[in-house]
N, C-alpha and C. Protein backbone atom coordinates (compact mmCIF):
# COMPACT_ATOMS: atom_id res chain seq x y z
N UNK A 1 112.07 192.49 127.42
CA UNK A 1 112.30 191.08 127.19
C UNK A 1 111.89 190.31 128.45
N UNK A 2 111.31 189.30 128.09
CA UNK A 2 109.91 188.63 129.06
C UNK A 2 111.76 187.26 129.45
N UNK A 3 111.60 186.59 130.73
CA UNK A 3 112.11 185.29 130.98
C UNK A 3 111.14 184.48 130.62
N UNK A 4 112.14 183.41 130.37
CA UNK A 4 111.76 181.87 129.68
C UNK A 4 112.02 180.50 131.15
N UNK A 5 111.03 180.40 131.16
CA UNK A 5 110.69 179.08 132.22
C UNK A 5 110.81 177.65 131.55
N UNK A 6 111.37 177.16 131.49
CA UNK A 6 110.86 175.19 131.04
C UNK A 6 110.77 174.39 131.89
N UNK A 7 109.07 173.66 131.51
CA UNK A 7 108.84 172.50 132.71
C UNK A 7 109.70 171.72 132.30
N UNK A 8 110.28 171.05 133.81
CA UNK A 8 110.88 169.30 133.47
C UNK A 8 110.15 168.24 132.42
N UNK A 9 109.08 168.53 132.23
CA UNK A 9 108.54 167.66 131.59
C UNK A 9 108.72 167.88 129.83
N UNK A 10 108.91 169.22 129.81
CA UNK A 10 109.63 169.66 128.67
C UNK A 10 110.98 169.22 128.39
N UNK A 11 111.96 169.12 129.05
CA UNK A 11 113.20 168.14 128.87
C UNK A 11 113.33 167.00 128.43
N UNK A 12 112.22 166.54 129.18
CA UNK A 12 112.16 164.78 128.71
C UNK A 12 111.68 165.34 127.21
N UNK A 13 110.88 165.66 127.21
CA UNK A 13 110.10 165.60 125.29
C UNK A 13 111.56 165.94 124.60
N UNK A 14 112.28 167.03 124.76
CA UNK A 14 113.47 167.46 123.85
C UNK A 14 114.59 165.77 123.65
N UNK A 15 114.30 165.43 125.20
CA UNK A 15 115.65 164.42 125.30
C UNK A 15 114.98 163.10 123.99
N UNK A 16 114.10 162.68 124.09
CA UNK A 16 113.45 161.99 123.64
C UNK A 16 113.22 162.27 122.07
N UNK A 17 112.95 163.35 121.71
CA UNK A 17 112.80 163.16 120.14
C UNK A 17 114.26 163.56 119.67
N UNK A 18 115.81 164.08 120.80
CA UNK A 18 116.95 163.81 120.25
C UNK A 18 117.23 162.82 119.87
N UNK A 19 117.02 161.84 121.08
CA UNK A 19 117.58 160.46 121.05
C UNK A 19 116.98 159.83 119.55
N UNK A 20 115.20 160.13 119.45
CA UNK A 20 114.88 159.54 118.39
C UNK A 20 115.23 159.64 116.79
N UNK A 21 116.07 160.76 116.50
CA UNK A 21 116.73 161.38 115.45
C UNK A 21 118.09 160.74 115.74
N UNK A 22 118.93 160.88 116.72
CA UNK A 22 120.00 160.06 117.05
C UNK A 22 120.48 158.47 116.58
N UNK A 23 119.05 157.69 116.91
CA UNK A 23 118.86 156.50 116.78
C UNK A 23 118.21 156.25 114.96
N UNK A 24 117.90 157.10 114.40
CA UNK A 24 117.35 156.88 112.67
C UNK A 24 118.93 157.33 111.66
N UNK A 25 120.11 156.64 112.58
CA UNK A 25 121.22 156.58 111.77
C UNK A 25 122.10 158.20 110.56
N UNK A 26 121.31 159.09 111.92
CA UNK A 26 121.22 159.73 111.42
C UNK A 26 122.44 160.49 112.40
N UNK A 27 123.42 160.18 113.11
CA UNK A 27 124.20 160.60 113.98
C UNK A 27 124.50 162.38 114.22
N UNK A 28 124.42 162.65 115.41
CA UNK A 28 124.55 163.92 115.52
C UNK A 28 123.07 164.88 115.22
N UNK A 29 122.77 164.81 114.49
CA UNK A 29 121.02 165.48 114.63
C UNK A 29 120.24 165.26 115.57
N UNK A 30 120.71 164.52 116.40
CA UNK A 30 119.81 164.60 117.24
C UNK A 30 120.24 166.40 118.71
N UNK A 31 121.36 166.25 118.11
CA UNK A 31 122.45 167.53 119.16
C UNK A 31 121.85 168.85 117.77
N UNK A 32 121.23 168.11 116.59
CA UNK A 32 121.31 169.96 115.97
C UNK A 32 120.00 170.12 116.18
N UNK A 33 118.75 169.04 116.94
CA UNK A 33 117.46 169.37 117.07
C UNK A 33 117.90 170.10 118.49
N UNK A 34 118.13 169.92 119.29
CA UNK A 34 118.58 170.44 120.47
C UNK A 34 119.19 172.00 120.39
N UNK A 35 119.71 171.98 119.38
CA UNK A 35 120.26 173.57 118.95
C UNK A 35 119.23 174.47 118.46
N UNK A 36 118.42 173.76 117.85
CA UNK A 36 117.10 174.10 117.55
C UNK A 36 116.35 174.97 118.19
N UNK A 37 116.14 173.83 118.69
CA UNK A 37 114.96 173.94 120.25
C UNK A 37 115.54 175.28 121.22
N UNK A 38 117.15 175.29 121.37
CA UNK A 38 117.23 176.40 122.25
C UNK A 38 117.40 177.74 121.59
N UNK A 39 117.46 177.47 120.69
CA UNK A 39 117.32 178.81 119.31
C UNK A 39 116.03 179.21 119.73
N UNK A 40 114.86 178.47 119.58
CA UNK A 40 114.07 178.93 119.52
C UNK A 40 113.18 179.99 120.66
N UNK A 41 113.87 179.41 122.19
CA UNK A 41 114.14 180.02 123.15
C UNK A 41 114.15 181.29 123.45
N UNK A 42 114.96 181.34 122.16
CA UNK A 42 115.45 182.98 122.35
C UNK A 42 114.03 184.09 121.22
N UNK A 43 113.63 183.23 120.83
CA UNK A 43 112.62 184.01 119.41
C UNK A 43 111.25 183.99 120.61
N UNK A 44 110.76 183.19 121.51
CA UNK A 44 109.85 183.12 122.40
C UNK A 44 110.63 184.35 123.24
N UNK A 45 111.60 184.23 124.00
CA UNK A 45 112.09 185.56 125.06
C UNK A 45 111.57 186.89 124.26
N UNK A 46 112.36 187.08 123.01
CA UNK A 46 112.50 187.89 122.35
C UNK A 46 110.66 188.93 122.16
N UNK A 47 109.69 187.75 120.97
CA UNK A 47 109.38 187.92 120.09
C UNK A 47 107.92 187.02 120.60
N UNK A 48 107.73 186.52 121.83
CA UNK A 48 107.19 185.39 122.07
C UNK A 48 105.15 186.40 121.88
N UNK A 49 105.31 187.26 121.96
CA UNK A 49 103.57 188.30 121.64
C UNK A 49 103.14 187.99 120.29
N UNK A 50 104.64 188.01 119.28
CA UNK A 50 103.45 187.38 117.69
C UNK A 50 103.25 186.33 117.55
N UNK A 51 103.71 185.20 118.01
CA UNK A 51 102.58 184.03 117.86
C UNK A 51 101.43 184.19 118.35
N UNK A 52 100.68 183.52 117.47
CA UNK A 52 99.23 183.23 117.90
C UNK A 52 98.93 182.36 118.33
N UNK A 53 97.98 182.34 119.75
CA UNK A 53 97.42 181.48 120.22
C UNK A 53 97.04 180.39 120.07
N UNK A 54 97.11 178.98 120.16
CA UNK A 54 97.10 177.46 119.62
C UNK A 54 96.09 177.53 120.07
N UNK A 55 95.69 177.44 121.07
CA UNK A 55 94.65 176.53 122.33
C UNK A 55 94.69 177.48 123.75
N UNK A 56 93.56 177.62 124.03
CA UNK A 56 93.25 178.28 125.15
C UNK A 56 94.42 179.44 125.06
N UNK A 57 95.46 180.04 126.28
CA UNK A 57 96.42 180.74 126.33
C UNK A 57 97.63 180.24 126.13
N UNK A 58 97.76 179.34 125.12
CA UNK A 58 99.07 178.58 125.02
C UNK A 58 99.52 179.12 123.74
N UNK A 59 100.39 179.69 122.95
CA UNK A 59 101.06 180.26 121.73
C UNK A 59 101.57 178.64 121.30
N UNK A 60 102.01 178.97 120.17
CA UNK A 60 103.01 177.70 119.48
C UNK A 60 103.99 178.54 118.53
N UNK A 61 104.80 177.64 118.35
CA UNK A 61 106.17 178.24 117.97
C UNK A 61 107.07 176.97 116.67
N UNK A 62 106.92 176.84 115.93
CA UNK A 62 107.75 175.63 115.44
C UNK A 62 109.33 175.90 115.42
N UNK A 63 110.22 174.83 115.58
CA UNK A 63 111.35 174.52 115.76
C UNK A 63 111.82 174.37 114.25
N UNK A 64 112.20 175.00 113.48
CA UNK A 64 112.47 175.11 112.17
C UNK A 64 114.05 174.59 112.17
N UNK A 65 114.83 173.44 111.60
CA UNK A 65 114.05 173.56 110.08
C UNK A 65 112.90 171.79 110.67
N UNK A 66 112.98 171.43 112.27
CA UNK A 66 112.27 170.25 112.53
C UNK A 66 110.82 170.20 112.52
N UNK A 67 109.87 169.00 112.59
CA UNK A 67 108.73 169.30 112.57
C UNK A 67 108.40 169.44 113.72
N UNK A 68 108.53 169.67 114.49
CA UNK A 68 108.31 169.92 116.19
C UNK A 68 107.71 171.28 116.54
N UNK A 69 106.54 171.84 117.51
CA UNK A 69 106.20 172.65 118.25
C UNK A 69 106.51 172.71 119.17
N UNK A 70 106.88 174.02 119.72
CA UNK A 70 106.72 174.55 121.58
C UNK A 70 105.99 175.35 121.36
N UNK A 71 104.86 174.70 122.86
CA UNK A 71 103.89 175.39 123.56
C UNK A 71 104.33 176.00 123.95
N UNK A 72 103.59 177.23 124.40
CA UNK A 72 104.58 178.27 125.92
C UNK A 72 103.09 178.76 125.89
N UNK A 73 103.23 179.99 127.28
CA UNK A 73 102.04 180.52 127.81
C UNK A 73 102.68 181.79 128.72
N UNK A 74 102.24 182.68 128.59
CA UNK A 74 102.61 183.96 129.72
C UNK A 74 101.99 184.18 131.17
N UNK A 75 102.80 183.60 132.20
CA UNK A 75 102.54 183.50 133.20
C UNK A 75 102.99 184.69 134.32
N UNK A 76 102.11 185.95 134.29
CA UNK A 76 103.08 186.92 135.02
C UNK A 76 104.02 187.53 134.24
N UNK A 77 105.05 187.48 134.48
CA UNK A 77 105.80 188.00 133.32
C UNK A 77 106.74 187.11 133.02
N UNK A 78 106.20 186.01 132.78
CA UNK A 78 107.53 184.66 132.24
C UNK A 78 106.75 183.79 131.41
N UNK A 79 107.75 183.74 130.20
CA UNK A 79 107.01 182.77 129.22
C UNK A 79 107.32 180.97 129.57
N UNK A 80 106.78 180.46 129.91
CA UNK A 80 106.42 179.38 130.50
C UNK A 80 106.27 178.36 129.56
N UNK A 81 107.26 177.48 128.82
CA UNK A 81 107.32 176.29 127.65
C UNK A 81 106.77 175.18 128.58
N UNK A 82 106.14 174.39 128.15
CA UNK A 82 105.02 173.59 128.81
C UNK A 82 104.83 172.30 128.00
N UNK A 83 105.29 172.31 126.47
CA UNK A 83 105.17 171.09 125.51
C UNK A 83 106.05 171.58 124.47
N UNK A 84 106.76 170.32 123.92
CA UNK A 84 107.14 169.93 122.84
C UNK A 84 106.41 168.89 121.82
N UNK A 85 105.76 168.88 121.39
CA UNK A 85 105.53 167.56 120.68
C UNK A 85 105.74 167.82 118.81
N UNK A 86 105.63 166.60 117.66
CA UNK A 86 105.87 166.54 116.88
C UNK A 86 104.61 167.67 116.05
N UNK A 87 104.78 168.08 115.38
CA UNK A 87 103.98 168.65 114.54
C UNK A 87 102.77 167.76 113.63
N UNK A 88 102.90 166.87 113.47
CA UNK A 88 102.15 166.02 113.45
C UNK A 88 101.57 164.88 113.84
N UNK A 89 100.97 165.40 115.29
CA UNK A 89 100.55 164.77 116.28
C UNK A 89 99.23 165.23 115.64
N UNK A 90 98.10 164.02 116.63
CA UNK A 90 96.72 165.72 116.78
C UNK A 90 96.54 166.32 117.64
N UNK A 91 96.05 167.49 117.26
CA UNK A 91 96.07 168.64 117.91
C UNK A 91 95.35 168.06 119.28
N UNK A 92 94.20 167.06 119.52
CA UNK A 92 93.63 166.41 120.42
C UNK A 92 94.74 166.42 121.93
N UNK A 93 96.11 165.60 121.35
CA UNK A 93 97.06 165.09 122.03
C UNK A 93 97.49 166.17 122.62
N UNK A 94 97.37 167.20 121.70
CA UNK A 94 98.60 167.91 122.56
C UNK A 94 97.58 169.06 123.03
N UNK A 95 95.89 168.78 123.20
CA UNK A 95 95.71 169.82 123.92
C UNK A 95 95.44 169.13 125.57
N UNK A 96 95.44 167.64 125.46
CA UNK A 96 95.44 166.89 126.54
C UNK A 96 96.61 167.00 127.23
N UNK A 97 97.83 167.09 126.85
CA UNK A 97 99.07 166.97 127.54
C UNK A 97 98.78 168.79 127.93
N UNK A 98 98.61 169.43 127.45
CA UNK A 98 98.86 170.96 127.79
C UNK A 98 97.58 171.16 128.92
N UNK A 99 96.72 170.53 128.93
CA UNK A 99 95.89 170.31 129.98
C UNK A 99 96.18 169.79 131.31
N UNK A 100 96.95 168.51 131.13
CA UNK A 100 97.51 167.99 132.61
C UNK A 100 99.05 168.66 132.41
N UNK A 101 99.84 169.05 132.17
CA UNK A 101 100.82 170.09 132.14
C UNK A 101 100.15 171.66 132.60
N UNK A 102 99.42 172.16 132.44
CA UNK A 102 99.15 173.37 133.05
C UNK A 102 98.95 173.67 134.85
């Protein structure tokens, strides 16, 4: 079992699409996307070799049941989360952010 790294810049993305579920009157979902997200944590530590590759050496992972991806990447021996963004972004966006994030 590989460690799990998250950039700061990954925080803000989580804090941010809580708040934005928070704020669509939708109270409290924004704390079960967050439960989510660190669920998923554990399936990247775990399990993080069968995803397949998004972009360059970056895997993706969706946050089920949200529409959201985490990037990650194997750095040495630590899986390294690097982006969150919505699942329906374009792929453009988020290979630009994983670009100045790397």
């Amino acid at each position: 079992m590989r460690a799990v790294r998250i950039l700061p810049a990954v925080l803000q993305d989580i804090a941010e699409a809580a708040a934005w579920y928070d704020e669509q009157k939708y109270p409290g979902l924004g704390d079960h996307f967050l439960e989510a997200f660190y669920a998923s944590l554990s399936h990247i530590q775990q399990d993080g070799e069968i995803y397949r590759a998004a972009y360059q050496d970056f895997r993706k992972l969706l946050i089920r049941p949200f529409p959201y991806s985490v990037y990650y990447r194997l750095h040495s021996s630590t899986w390294i989360v690097t982006l969150v963004i919505h699942a329906a972004r374009k792929p453009s966006t988020a290979r630009s952010l994983l670009r100045a994030r790397k």
